[in-house]
Protein backbone atom coordinates (compact mmCIF):
# COMPACT_ATOMS: atom_id res chain seq x y z
CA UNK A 1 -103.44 -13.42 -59.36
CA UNK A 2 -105.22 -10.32 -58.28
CA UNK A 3 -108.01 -8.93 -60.67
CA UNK A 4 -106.54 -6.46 -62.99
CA UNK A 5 -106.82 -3.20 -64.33
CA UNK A 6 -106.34 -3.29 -67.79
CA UNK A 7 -106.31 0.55 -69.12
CA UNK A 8 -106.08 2.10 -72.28
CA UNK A 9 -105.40 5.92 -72.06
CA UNK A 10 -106.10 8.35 -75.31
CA UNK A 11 -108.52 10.77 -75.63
CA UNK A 12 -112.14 10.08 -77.24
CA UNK A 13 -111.19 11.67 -80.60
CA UNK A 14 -108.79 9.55 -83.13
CA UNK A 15 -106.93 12.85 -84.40
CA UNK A 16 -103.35 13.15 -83.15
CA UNK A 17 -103.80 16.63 -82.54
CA UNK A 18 -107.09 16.12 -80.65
CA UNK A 19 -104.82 13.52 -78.51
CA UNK A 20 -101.97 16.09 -77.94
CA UNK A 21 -104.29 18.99 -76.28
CA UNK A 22 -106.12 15.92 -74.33
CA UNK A 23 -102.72 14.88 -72.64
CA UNK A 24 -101.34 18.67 -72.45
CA UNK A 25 -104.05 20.22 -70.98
CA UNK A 26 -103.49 18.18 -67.21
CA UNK A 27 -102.10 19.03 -64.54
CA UNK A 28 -98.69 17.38 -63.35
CA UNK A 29 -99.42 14.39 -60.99
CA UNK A 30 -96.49 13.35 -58.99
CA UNK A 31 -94.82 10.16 -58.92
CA UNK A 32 -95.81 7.40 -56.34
CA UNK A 33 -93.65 6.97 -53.00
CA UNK A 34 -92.00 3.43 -53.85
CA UNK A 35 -92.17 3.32 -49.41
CA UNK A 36 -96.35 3.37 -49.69
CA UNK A 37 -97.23 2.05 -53.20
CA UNK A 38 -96.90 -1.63 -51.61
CA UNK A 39 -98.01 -3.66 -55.38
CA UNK A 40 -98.82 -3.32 -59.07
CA UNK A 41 -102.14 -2.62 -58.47
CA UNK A 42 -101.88 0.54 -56.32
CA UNK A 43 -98.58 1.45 -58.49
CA UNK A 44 -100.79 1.28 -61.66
CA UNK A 45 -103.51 3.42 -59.86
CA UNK A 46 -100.78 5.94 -58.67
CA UNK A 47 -99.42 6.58 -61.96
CA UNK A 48 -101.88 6.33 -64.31
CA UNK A 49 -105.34 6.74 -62.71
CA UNK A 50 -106.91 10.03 -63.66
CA UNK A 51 -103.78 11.62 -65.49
CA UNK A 52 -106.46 12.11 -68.39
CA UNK A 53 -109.60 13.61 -68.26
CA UNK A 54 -112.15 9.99 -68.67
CA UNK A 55 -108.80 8.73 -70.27
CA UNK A 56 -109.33 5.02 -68.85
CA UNK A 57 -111.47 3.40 -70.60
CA UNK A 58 -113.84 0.31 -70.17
CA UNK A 59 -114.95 -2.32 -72.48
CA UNK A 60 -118.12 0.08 -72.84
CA UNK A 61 -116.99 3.33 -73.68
CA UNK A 62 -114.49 2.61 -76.37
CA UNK A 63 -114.12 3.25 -79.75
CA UNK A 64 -114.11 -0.37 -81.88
CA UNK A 65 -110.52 -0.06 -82.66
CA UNK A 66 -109.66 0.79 -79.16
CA UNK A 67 -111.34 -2.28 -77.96
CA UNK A 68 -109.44 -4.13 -79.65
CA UNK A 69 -106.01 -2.43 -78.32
CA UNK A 70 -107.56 -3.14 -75.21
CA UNK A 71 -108.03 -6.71 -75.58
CA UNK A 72 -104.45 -7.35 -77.23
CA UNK A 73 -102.89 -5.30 -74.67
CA UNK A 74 -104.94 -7.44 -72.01
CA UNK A 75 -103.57 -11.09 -73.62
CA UNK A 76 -100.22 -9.51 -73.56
CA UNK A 77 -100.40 -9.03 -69.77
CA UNK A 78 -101.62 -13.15 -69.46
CA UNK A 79 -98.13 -13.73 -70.51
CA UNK A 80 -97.01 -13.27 -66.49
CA UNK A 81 -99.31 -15.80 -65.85
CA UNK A 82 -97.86 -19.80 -65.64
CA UNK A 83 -100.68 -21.04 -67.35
CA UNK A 84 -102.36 -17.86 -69.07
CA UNK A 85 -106.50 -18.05 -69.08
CA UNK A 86 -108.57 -17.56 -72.60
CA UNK A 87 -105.56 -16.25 -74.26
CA UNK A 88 -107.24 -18.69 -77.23
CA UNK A 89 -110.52 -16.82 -76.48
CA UNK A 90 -108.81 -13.73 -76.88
CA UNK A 91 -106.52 -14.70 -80.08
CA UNK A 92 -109.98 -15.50 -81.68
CA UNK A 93 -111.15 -12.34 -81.87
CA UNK A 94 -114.63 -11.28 -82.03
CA UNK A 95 -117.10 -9.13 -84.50
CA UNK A 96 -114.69 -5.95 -84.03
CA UNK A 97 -111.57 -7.91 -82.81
CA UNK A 98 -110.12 -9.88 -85.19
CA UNK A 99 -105.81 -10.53 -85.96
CA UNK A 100 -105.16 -10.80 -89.45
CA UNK A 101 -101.85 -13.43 -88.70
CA UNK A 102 -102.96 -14.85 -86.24
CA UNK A 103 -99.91 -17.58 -85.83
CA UNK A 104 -97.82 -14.73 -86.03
CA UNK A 105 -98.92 -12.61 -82.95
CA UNK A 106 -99.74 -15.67 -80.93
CA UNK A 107 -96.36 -16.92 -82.00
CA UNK A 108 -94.91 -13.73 -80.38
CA UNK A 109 -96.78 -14.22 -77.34
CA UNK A 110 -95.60 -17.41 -77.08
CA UNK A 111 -92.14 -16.97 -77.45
CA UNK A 112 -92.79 -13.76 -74.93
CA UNK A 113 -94.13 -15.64 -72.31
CA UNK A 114 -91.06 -18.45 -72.27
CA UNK A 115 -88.84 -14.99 -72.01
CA UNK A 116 -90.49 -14.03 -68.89
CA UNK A 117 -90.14 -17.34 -67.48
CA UNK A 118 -86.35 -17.12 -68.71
CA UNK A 119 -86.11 -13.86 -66.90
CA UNK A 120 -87.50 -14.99 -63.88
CA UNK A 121 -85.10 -17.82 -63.91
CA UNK A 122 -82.17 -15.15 -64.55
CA UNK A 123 -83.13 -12.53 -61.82
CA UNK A 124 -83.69 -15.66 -59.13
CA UNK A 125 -87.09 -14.14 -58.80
CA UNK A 126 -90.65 -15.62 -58.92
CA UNK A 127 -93.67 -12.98 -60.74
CA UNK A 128 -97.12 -12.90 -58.36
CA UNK A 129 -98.83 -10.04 -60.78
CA UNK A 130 -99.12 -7.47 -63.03
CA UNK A 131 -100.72 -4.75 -64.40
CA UNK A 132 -100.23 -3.00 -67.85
CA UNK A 133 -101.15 0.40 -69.23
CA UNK A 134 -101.33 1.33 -72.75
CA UNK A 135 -101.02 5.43 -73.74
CA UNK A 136 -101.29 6.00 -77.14
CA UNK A 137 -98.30 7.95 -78.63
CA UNK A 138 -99.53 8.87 -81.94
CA UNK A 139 -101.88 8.09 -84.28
CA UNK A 140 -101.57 8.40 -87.99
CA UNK A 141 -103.16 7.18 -91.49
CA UNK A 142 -100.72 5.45 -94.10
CA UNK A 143 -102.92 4.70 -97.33
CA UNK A 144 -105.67 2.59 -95.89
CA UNK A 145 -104.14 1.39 -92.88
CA UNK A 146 -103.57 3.33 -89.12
CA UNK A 147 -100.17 3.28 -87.79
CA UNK A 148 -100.80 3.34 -83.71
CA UNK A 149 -97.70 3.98 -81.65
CA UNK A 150 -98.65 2.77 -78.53
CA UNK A 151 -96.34 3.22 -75.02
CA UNK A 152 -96.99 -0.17 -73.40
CA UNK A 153 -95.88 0.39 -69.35
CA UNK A 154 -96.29 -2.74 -67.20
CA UNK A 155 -95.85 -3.53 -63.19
CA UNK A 156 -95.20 -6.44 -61.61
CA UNK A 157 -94.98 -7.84 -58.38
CA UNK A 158 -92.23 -10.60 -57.58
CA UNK A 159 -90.33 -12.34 -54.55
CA UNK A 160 -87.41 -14.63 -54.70
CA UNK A 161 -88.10 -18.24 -55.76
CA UNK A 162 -88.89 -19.48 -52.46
CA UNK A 163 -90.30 -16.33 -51.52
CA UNK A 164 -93.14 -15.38 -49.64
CA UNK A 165 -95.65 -13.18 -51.51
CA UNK A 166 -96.22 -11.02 -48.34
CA UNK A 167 -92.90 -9.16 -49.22
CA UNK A 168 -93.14 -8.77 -52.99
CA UNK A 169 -91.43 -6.07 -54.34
CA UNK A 170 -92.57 -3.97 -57.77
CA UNK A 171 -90.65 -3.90 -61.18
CA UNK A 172 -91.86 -2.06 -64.07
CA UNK A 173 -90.84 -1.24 -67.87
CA UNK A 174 -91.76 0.81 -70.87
CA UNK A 175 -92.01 -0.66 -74.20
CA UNK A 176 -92.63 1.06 -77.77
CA UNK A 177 -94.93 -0.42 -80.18
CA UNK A 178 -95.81 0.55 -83.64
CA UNK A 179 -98.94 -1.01 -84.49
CA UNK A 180 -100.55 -1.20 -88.20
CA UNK A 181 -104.18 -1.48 -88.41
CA UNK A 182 -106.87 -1.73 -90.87
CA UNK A 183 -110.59 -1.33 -91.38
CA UNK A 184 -112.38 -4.01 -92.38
CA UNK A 185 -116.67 -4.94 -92.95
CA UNK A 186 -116.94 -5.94 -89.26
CA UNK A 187 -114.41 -4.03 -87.78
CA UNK A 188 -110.78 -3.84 -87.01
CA UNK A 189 -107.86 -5.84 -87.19
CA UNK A 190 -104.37 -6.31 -86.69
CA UNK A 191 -101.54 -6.91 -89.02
CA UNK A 192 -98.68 -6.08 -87.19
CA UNK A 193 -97.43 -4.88 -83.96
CA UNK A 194 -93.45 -3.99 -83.71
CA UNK A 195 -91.21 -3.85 -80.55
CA UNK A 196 -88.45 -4.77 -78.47
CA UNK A 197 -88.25 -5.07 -74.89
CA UNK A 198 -84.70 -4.41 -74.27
CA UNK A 199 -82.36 -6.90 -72.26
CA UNK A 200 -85.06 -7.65 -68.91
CA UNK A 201 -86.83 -9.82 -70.88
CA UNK A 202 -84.92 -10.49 -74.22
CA UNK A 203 -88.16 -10.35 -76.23
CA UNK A 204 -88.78 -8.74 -79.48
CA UNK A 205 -91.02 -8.96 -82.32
CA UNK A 206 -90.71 -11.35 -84.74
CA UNK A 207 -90.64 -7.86 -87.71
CA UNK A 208 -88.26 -6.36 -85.36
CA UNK A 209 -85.23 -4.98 -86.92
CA UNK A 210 -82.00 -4.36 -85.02
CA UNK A 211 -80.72 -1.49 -85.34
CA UNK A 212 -77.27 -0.65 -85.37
CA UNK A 213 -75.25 0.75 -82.18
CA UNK A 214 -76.51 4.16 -82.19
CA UNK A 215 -74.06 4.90 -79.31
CA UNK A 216 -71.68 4.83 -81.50
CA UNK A 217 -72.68 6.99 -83.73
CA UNK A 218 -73.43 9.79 -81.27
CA UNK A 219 -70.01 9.35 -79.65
CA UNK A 220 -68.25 9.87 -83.09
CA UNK A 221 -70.33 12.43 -83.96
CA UNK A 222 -69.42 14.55 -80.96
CA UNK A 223 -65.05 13.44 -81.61
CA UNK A 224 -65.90 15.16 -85.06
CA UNK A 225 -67.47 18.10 -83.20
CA UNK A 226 -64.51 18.75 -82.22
CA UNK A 227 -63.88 16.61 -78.36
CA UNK A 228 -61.41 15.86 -76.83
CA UNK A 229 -62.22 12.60 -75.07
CA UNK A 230 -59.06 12.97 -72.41
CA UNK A 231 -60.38 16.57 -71.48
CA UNK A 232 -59.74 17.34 -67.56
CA UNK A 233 -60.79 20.41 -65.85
CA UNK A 234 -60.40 21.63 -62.47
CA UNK A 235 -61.67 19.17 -60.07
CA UNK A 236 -65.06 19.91 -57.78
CA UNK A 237 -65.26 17.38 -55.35
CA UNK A 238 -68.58 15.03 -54.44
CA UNK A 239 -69.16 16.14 -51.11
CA UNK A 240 -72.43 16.88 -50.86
CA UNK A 241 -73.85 14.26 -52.80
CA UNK A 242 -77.30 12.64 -52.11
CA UNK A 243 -78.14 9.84 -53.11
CA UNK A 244 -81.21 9.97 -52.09
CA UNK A 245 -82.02 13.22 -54.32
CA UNK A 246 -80.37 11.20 -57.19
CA UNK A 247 -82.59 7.87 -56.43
CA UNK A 248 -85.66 10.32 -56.28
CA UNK A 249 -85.26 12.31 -59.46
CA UNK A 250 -84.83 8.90 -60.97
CA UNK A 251 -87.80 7.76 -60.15
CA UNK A 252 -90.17 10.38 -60.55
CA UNK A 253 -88.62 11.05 -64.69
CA UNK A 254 -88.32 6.84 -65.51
CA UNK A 255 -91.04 6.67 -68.01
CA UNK A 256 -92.83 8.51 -71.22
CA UNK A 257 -96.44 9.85 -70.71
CA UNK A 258 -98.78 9.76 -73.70
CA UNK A 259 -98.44 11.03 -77.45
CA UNK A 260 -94.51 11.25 -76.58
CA UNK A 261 -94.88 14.05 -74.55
CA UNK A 262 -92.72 14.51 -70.81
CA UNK A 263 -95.15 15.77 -68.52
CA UNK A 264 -95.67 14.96 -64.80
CA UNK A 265 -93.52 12.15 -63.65
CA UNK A 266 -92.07 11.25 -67.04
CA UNK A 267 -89.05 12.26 -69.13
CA UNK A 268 -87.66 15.83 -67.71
CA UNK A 269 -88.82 18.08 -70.53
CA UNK A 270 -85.36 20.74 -69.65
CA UNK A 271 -83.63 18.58 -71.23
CA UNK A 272 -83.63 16.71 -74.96
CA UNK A 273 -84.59 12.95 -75.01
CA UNK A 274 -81.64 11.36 -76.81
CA UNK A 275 -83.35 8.22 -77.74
CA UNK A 276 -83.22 9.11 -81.46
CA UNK A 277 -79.57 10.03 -82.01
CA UNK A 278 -78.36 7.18 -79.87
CA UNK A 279 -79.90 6.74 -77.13
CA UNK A 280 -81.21 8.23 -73.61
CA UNK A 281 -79.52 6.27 -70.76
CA UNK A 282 -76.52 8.00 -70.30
CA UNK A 283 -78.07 11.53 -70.36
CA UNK A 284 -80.74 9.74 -67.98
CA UNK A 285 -78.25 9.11 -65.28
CA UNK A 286 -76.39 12.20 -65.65
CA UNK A 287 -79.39 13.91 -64.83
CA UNK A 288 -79.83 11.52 -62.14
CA UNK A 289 -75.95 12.78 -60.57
CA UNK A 290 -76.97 16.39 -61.00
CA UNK A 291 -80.08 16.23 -59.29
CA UNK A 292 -77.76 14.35 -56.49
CA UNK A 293 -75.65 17.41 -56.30
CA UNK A 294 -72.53 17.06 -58.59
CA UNK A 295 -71.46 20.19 -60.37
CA UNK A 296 -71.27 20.17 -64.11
CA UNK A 297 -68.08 21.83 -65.37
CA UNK A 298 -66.94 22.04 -68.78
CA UNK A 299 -65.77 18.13 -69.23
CA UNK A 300 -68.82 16.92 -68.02
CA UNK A 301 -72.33 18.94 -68.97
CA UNK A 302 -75.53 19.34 -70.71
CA UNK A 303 -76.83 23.23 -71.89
CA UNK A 304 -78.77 22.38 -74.89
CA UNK A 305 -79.97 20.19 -77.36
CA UNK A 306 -76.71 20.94 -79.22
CA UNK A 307 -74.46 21.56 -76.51
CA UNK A 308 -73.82 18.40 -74.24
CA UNK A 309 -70.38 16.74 -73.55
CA UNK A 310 -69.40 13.15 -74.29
CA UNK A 311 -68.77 12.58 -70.99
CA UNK A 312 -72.53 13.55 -70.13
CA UNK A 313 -74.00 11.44 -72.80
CA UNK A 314 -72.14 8.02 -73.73
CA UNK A 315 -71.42 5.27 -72.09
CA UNK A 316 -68.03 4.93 -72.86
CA UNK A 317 -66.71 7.81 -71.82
CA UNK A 318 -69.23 8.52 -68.80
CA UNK A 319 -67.52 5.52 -66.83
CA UNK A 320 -63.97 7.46 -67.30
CA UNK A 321 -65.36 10.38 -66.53
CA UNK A 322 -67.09 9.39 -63.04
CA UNK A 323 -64.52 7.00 -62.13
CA UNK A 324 -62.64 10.12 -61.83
CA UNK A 325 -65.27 11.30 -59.02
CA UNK A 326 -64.90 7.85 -57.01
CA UNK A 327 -64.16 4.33 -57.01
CA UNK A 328 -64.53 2.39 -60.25
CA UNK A 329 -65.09 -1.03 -60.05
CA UNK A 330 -65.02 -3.87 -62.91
CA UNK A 331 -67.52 -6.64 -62.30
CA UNK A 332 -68.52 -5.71 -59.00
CA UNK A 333 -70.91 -8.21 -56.52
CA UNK A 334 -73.87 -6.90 -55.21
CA UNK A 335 -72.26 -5.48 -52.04
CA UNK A 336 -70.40 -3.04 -54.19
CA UNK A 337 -73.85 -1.81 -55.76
CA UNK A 338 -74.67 1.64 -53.52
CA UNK A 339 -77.76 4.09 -53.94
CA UNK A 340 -77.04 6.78 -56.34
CA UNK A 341 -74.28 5.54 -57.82
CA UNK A 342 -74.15 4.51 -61.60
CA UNK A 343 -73.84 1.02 -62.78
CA UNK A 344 -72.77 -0.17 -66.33
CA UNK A 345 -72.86 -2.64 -68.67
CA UNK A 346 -70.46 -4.50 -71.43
CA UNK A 347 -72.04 -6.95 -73.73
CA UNK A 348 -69.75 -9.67 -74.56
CA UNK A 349 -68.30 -9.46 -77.60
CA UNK A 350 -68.15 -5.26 -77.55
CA UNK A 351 -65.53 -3.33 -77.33
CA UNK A 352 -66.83 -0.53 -75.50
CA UNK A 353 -69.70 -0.26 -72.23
CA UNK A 354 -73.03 0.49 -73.92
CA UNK A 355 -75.20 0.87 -71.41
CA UNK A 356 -75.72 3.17 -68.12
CA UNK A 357 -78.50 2.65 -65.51
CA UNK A 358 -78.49 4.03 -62.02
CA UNK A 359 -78.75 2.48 -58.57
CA UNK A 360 -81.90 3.66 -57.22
CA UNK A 361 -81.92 0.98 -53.65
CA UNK A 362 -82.48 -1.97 -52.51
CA UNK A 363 -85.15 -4.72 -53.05
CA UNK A 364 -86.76 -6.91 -50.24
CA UNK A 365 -84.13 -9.24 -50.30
CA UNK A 366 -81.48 -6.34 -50.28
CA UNK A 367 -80.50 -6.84 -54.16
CA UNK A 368 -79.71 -3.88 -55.45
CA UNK A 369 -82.56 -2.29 -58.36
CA UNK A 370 -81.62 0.14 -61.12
CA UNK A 371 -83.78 2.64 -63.24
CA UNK A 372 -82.78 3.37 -66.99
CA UNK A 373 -83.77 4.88 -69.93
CA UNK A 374 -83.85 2.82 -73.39
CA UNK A 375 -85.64 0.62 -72.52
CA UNK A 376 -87.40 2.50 -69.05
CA UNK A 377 -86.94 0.17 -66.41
CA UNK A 378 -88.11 0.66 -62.85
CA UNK A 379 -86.63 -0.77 -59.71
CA UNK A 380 -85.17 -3.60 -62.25
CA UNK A 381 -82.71 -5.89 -60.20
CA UNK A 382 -79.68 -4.45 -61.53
CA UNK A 383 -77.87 -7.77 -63.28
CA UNK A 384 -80.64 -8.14 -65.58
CA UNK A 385 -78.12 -8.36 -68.60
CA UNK A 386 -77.71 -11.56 -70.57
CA UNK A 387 -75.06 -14.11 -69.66
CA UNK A 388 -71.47 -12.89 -70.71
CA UNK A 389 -72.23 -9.35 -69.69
CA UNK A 390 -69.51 -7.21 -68.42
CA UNK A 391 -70.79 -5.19 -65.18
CA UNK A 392 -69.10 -1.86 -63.75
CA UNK A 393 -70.03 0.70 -61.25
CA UNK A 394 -68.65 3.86 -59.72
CA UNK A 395 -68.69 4.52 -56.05
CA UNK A 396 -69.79 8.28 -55.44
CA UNK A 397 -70.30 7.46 -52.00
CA UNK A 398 -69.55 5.35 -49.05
CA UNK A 399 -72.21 2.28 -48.39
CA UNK A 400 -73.50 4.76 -45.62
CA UNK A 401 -74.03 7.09 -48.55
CA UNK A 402 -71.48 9.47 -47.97
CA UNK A 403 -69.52 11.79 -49.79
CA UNK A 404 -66.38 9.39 -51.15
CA UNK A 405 -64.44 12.11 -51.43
CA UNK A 406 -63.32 14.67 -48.36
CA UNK A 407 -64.10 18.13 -49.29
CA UNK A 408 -61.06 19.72 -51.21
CA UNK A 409 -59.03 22.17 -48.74
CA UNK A 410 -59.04 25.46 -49.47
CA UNK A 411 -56.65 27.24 -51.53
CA UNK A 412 -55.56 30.89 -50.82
CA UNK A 413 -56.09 32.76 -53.76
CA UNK A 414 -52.68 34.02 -55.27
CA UNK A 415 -51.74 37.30 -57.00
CA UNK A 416 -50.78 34.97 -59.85
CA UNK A 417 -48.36 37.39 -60.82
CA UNK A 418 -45.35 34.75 -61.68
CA UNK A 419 -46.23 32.23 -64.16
CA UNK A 420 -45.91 28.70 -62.33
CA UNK A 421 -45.50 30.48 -59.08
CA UNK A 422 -48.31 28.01 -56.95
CA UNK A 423 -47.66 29.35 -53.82
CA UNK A 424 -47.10 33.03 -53.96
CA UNK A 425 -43.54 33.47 -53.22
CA UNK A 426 -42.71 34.90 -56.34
CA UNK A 427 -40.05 32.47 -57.51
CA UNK A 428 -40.54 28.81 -59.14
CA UNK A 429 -39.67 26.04 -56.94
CA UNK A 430 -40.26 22.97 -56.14
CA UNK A 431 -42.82 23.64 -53.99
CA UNK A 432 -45.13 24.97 -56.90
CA UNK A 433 -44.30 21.56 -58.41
CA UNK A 434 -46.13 19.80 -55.63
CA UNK A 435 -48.62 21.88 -55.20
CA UNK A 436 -49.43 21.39 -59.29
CA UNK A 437 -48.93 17.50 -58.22
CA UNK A 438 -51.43 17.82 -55.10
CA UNK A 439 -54.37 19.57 -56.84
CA UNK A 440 -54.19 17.14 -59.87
CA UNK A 441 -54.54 14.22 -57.35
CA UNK A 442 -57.68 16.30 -56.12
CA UNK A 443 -56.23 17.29 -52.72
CA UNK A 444 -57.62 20.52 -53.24
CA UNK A 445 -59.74 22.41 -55.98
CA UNK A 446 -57.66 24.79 -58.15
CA UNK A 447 -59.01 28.26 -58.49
CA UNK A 448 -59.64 30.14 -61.71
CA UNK A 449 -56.07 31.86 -61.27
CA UNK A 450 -54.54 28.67 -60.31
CA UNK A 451 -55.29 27.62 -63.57
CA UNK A 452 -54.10 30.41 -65.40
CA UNK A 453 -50.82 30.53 -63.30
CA UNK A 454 -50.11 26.38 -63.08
CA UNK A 455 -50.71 25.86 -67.18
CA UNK A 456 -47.09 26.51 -67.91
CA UNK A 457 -47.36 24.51 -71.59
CA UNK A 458 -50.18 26.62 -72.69
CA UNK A 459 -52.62 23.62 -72.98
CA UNK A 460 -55.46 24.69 -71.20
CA UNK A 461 -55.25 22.67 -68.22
CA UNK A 462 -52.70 22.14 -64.96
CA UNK A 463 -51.49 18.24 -64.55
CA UNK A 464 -48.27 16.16 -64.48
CA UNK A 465 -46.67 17.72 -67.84
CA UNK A 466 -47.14 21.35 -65.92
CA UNK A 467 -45.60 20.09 -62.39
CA UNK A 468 -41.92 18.24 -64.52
CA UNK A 469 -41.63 21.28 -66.65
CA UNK A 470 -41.86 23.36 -63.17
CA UNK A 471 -38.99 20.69 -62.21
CA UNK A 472 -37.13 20.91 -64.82
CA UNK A 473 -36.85 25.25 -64.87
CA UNK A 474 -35.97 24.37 -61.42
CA UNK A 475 -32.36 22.60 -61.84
CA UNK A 476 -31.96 24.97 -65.44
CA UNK A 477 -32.78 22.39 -67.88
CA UNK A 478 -34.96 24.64 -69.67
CA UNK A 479 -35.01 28.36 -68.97
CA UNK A 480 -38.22 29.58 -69.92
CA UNK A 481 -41.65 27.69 -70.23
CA UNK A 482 -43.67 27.36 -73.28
CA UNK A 483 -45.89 30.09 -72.27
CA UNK A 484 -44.15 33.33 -71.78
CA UNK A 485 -47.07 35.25 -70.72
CA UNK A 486 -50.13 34.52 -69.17
């Protein structure tokens, strides 16, 4: 293992609000070039080094308390190691380090480290190193203890099994902790630290409570705001898509700066982090798609904090929604896995996909890697799931990364003058009924006044029901539509 870089960054003052202008006051820092940063190390340094004013601190500058964040954090990053060194050393604690339960946190630890040997066992993969940087969220007093929530973000470096090191790839992930501490004669100490690292590893704290689907909550909030989950809309094709602009944005907005903040590299700040009313992954990769070029339109769309669509936000009904835009695919193999293109997950047992990361490339060994929000993982191989998982993805492009879909021909624009009348001739045919038929299939894009002139039931949009009651004015089975008027 290469000598790490252990780094705690706050500002020298314990105040939150002291820690807030700290961290707002830089400068944006872009992300690092996954095609140069070559290893955990130089990722670390990349992202983190100089992002705060003095903000990485050694063993000699800190505050006591921070030294001892600084040592836990350090014997949580031994747990990548096979055979950790002076984790005991560390567990004992010192004149300002000391862990009030002890068997509890080094139980933890414990049962951490087996998880990362699990996931390396999962993922086919073997870990060389890692680094891990702590930014301090908040700080805050609660009687005589200090609540510390601490963003834990770690790298590491890993080949296949049988790999050779000299073409190790770099993972990373974000991890919340809340962390009580009190004051004692000597010093500091821990009592608790609370967190769970999502599916890549499968670790959580012992205190950690699981919470209930919060997806679900947020998708029946927005069906009693009033939804339609089967909404359609006139169709914009995909050509044009990058997913290399999609890849990129994901990358440089995959993790949370310090006190919660979204500054340079980290959460986009134009738009709301959904973590707290159900979570952000969805809204992550939708952001992802935009950035790649697909238009919002009023099915799929974010425009504020209180304005976003279903179909931009959850899971469930994001899959519908894109598979609409290109080639769904249930359990796909890792040939069907493209760049740009949004992957899925189904835990067994659940009724409905609860998860959305995004396809960011490939790995070394041509696996495909994913980015996500909740939890933030980074160039994660993307079937890090648990066994039983369900796995989808939807096919914006070709493997070449191409546009899946042919640009939609172009549609004169008629007078509009007859209702139903699709082509202009001033009588209803069937022709109009095809062309209704053609431009639901996406043959072409509708225009605003083939909207207006192909919804012949009044429902707000033009599809099948609009092309048979075309059909059926057509051999006098009905003699009028149900919209008179336009």
């Amino acid at each position: 293992m290469k000598k790490r870089m252990i780094s705690i960054v706050t500002a020298a003052a314990l105040t939150f609000s002291t820690l807030s202008a700290a961290f707002g006051s830089q400068e944006p820092v872009p992300s690092p070039d996954p095609d140069t940063a070559e290893n955990s190390v130089s990722m670390t340094e990349e992202w983190f080094s100089g992002r705060v004013a003095d903000g990485i601190l050694s063993d000699e500058t800190v505050d006591p308390w921070q030294l001892m964040l600084k040592a836990y954090a350090d014997s949580r990053e031994k747990a990548f190691e096979k055979e950790p060194e002076n984790r005991e050393a560390i567990f004992a604690g010192g004149p300002q380090i000391q862990l009030l339960d002890t068997d509890l946190l080094k139980g933890d630890e414990d049962k951490r480290q087996q998880c990362i040997r699990e996931m390396e066992s999962r993922l086919g993969i073997r870990i060389t190193d890692a680094e891990t940087t702590a930014l301090i969220q908040n700080v805050s007093q609660q009687g005589e203890q200090t609540a510390v929530d601490l963003y834990e973000w770690t790298f590491f470096d890993y080949v296949d099994e049988n790999g050779d090191e000299s073409t190790a790839d770099v993972s990373g992930y974000g991890v919340d902790h809340r962390i009580l501490l009190e004051k004692t004669d000597s010093g500091y100490r821990i009592l608790s630290d609370t967190y769970n690292e999502g599916e890549l590893t499968g670790m959580a704290s012992s205190d950690y409570v699981e919470e209930p689907d919060q997806e679900e909550v947020l998708a029946a909030a927005l069906e009693e705001d009033g939804e339609a989950a089967n909404r359609e809309s006139a169709y914009e094709a995909v050509s044009g898509y990058s997913p290399d602009k999609a890849a990129a944005y994901a990358d440089k907005w995959v993790a949370k700066d310090g006190n919660g903040k979204v500054t340079a590299g980290k959460y986009n700040p134009a738009y709301m982090n959904m973590n707290s009313i159900g979570g952000d992954c969805t809204n992550y990769v939708s952001q992802c798609i935009y950035a790649g070029g697909m238009a919002m339109n009023n099915t799929w769309f974010y425009k504020s904090p209180s304005n976003f669509s279903g179909e931009w936000s959850t899971s469930r009904r994001h899959y519908p929604y894109m598979s609409s835009r290109g080639k769904g695919i249930k359990n796909p193999k890792a040939a069907d896995i493209w760049k740009g293109c949004p992957v899925y997950y189904q835990s067994e047992g659940n009724a409905n996909i609860s998860h959305t990361t995004i396809c960011v490339g490939n790995d070394a060994s041509g696996v495909p890697v994913i980015n996500s929000h909740n939890n933030d993982y980074y160039h994660v191989r993307w079937n890090y799931w648990k066994s039983g998982t369900t796995y989808y993805t939807v096919q914006l492009t070709d493997k070449n990364g191409q546009s899946s879909a042919p640009a939609p021909t172009k549609r004169p624009v008629i007078s509009g003058e007859v209702l139903g009348d699709m082509n202009d001739d001033k009588t209803v045919g069937v022709m109009d009924a095809i062309l209704v038929l053609q431009g639901t299939v996406k043959l072409f894009a509708f225009t605003s006044v083939d909207l207006k002139t192909g919804d012949v039931n009044g429902d707000g949009t033009v599809n099948v029901l609009d092309a048979i009651l075309i059909l059926k004015k057509c051999v006098f089975l009905i003699n009028e539509f149900p919209v008179k008027t336009k």
